[in-house]
PDB file of N, CA and C in Angstrom:
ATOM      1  N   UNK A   1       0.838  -1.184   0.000  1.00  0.00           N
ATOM      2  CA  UNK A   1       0.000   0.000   0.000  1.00  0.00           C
ATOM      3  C   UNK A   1       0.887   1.253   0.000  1.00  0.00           C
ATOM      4  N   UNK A   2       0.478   2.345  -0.314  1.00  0.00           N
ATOM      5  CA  UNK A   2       1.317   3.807  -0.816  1.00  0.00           C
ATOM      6  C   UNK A   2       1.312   4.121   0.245  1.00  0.00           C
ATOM      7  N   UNK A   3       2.485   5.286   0.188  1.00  0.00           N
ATOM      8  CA  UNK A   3       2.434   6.087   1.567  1.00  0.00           C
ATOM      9  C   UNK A   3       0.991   7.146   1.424  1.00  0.00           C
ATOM     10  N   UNK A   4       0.227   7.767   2.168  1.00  0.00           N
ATOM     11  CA  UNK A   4      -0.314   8.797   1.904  1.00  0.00           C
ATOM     12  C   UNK A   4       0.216  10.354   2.555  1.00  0.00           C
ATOM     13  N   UNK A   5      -0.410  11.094   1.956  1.00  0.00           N
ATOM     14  CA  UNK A   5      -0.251  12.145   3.023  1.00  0.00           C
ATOM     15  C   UNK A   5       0.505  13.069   2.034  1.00  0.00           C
ATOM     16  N   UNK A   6       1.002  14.635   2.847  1.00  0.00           N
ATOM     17  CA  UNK A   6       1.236  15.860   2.506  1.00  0.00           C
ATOM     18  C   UNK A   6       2.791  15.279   2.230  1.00  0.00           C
ATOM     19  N   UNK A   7       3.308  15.722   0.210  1.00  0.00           N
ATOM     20  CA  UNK A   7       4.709  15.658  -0.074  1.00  0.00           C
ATOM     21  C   UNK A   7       5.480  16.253   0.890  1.00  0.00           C
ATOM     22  N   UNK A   8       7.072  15.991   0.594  1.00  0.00           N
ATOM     23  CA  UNK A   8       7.988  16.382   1.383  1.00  0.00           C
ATOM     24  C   UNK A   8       8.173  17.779   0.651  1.00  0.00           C
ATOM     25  N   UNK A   9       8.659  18.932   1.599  1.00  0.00           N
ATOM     26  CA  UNK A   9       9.014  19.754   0.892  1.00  0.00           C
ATOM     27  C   UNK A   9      10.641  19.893   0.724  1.00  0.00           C
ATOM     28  N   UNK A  10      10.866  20.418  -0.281  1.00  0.00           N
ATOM     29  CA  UNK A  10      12.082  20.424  -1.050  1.00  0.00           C
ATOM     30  C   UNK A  10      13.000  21.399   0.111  1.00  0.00           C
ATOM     31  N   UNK A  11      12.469  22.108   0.547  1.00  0.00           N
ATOM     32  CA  UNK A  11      13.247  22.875   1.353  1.00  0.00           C
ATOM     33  C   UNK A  11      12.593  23.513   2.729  1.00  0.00           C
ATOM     34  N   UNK A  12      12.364  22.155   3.609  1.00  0.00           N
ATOM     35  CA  UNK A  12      11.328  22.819   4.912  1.00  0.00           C
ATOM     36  C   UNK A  12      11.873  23.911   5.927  1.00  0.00           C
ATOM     37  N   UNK A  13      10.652  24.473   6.219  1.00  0.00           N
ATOM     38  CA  UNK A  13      11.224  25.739   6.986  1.00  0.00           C
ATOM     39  C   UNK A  13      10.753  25.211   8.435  1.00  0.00           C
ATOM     40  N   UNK A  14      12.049  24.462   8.734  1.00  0.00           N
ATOM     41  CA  UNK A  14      11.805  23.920  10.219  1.00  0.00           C
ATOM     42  C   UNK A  14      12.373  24.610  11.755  1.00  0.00           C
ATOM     43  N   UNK A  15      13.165  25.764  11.169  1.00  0.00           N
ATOM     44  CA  UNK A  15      14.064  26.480  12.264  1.00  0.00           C
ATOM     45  C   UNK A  15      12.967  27.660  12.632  1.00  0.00           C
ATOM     46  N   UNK A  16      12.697  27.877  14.078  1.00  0.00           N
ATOM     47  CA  UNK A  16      11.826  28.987  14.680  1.00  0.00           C
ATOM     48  C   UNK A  16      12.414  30.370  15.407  1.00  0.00           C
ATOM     49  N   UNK A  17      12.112  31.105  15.131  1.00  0.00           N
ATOM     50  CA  UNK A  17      12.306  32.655  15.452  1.00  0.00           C
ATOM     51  C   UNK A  17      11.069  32.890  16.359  1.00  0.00           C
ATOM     52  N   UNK A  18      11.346  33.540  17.779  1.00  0.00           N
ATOM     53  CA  UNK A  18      10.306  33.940  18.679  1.00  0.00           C
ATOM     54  C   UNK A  18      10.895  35.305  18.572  1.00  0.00           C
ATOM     55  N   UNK A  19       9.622  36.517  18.601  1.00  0.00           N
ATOM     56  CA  UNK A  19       9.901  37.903  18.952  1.00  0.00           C
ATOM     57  C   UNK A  19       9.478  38.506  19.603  1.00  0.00           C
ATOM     58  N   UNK A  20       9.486  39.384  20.593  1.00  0.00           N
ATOM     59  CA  UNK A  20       8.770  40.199  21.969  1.00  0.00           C
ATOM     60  C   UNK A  20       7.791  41.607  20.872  1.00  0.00           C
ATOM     61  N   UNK A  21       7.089  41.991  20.990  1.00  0.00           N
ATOM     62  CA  UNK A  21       6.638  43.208  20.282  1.00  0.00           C
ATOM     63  C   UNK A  21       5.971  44.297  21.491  1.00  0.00           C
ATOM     64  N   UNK A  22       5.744  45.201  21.359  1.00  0.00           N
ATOM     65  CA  UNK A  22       5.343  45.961  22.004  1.00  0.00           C
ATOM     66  C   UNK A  22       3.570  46.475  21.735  1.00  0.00           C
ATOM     67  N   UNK A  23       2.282  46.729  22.522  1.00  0.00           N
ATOM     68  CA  UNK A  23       1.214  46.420  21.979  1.00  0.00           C
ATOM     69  C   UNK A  23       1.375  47.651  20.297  1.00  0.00           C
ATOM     70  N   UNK A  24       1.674  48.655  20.347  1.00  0.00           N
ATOM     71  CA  UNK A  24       1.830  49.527  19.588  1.00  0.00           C
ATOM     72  C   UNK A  24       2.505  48.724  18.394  1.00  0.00           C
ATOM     73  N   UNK A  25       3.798  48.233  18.304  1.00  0.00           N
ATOM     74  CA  UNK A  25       4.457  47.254  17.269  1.00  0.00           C
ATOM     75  C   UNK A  25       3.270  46.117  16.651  1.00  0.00           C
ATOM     76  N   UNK A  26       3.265  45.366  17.636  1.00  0.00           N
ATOM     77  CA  UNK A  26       1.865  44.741  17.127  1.00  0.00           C
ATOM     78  C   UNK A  26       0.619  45.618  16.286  1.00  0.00           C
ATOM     79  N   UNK A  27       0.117  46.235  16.613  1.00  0.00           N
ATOM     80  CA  UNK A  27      -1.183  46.692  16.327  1.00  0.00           C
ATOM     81  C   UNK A  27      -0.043  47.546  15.234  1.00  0.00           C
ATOM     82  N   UNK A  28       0.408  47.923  14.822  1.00  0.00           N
ATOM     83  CA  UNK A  28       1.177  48.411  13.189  1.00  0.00           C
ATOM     84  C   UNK A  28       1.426  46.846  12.905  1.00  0.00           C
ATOM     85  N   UNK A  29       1.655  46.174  13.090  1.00  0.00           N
ATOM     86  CA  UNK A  29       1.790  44.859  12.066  1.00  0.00           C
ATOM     87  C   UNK A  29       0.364  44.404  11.657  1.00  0.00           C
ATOM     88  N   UNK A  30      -0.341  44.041  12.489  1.00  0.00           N
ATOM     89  CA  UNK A  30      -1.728  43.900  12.156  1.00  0.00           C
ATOM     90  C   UNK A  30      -2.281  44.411  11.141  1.00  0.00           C
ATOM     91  N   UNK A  31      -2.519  45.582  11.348  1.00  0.00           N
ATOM     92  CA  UNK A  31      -2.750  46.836  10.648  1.00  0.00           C
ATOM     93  C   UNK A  31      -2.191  46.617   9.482  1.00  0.00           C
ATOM     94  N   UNK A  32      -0.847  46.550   9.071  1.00  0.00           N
ATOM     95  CA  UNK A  32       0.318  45.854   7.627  1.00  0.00           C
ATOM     96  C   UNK A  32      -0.841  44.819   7.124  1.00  0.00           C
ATOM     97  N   UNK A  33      -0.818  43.934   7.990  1.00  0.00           N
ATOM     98  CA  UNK A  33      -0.775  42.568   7.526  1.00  0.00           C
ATOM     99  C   UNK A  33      -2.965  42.399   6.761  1.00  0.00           C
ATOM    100  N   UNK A  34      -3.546  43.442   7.191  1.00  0.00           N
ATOM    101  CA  UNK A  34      -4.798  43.528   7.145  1.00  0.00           C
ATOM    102  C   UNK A  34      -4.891  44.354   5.882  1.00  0.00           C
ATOM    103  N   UNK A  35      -4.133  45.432   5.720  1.00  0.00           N
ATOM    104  CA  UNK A  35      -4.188  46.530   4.510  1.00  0.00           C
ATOM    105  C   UNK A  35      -2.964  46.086   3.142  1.00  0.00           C
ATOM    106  N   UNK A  36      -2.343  44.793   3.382  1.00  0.00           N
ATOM    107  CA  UNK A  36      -1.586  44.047   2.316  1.00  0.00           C
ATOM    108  C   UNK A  36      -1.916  42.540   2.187  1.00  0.00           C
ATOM    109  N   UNK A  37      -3.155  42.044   2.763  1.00  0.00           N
ATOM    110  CA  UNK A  37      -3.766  40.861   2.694  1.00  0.00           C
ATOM    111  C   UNK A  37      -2.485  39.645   2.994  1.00  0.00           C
ATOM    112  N   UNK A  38      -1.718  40.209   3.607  1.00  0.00           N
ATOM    113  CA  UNK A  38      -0.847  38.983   4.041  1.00  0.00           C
ATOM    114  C   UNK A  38      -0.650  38.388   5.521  1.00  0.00           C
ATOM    115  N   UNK A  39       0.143  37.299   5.937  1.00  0.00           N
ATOM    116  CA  UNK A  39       0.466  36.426   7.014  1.00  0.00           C
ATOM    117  C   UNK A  39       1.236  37.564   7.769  1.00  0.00           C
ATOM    118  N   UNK A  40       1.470  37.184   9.544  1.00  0.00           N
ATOM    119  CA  UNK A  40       2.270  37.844  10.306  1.00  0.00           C
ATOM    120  C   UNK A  40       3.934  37.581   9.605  1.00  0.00           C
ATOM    121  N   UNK A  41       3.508  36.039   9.435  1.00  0.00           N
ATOM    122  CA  UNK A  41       4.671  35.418   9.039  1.00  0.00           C
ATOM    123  C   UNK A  41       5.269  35.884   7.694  1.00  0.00           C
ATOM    124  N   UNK A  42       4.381  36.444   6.753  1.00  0.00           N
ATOM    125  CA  UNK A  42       5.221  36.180   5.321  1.00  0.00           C
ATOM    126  C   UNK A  42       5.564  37.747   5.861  1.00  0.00           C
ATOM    127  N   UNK A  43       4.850  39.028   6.388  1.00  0.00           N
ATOM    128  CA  UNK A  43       5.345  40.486   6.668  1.00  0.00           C
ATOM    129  C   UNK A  43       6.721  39.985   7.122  1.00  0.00           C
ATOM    130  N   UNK A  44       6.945  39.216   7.885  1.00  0.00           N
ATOM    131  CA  UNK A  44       8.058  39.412   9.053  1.00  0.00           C
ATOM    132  C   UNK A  44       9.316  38.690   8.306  1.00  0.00           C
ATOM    133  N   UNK A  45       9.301  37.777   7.487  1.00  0.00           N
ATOM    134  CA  UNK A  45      10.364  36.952   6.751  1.00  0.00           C
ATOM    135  C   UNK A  45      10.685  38.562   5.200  1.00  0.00           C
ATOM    136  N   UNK A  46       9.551  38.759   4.468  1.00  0.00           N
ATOM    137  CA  UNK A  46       9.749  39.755   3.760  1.00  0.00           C
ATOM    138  C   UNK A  46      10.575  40.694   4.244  1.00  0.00           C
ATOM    139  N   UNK A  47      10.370  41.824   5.323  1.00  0.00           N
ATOM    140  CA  UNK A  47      10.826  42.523   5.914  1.00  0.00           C
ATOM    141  C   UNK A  47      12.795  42.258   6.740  1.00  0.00           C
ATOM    142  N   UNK A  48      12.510  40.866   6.995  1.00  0.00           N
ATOM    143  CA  UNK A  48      14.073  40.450   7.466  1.00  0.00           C
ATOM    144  C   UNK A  48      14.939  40.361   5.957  1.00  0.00           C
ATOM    145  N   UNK A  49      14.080  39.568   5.115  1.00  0.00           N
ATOM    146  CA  UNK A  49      15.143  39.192   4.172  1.00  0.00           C
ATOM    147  C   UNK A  49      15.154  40.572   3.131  1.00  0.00           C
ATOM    148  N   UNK A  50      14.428  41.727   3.313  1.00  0.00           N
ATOM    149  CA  UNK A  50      14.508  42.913   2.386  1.00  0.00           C
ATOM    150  C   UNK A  50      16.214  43.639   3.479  1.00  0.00           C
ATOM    151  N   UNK A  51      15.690  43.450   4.369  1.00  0.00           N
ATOM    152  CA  UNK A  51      17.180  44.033   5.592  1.00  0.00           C
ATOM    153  C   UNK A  51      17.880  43.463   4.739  1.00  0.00           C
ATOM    154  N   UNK A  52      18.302  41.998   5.313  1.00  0.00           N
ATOM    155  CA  UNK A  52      19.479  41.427   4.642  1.00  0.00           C
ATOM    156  C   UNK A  52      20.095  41.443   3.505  1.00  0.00           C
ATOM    157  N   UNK A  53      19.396  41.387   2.137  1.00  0.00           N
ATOM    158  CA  UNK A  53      19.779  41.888   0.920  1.00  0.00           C
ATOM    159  C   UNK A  53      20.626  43.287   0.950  1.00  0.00           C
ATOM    160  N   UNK A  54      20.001  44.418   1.231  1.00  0.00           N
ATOM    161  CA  UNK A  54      20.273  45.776   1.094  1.00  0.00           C
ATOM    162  C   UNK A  54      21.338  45.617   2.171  1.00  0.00           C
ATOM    163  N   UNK A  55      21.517  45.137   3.999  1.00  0.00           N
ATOM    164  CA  UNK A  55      22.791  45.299   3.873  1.00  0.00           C
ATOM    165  C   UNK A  55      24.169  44.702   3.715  1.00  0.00           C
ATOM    166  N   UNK A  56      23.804  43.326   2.137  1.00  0.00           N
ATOM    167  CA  UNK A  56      24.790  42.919   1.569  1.00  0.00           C
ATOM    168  C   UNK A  56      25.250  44.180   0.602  1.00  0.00           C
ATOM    169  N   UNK A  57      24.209  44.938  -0.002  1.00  0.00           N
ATOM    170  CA  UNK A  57      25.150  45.734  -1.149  1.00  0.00           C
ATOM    171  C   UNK A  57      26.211  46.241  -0.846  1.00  0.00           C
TER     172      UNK A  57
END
């Protein structure tokens, strides 16, 4: 019989990042994440990896 179930992904995102926010920090992410129809998660990976790029140049 087959395996079933959800494929493997090619590149899992298994490592976790915890962050403290402040209620004000929060409620501007919210706010982001409500007026750009996106995840806490995809704002917060976007936003790190836009840092990181710019300060490789």
């Amino acid at each position: 019989m087959a395996k079933m179930g959800r494929p493997k992904a090619e590149k899992p995102a298994d490592k976790k990042v915890t962050i403290r926010l402040t209620g004000e920090e929060h409620e501007l992410l919210l706010e982001y994440t409500k007026n750009h129809n996106m995840t806490m998660t995809q704002v917060v990976k976007l936003a790190v990896l836009e840092k990181l790029m710019s300060d490789q140049k």
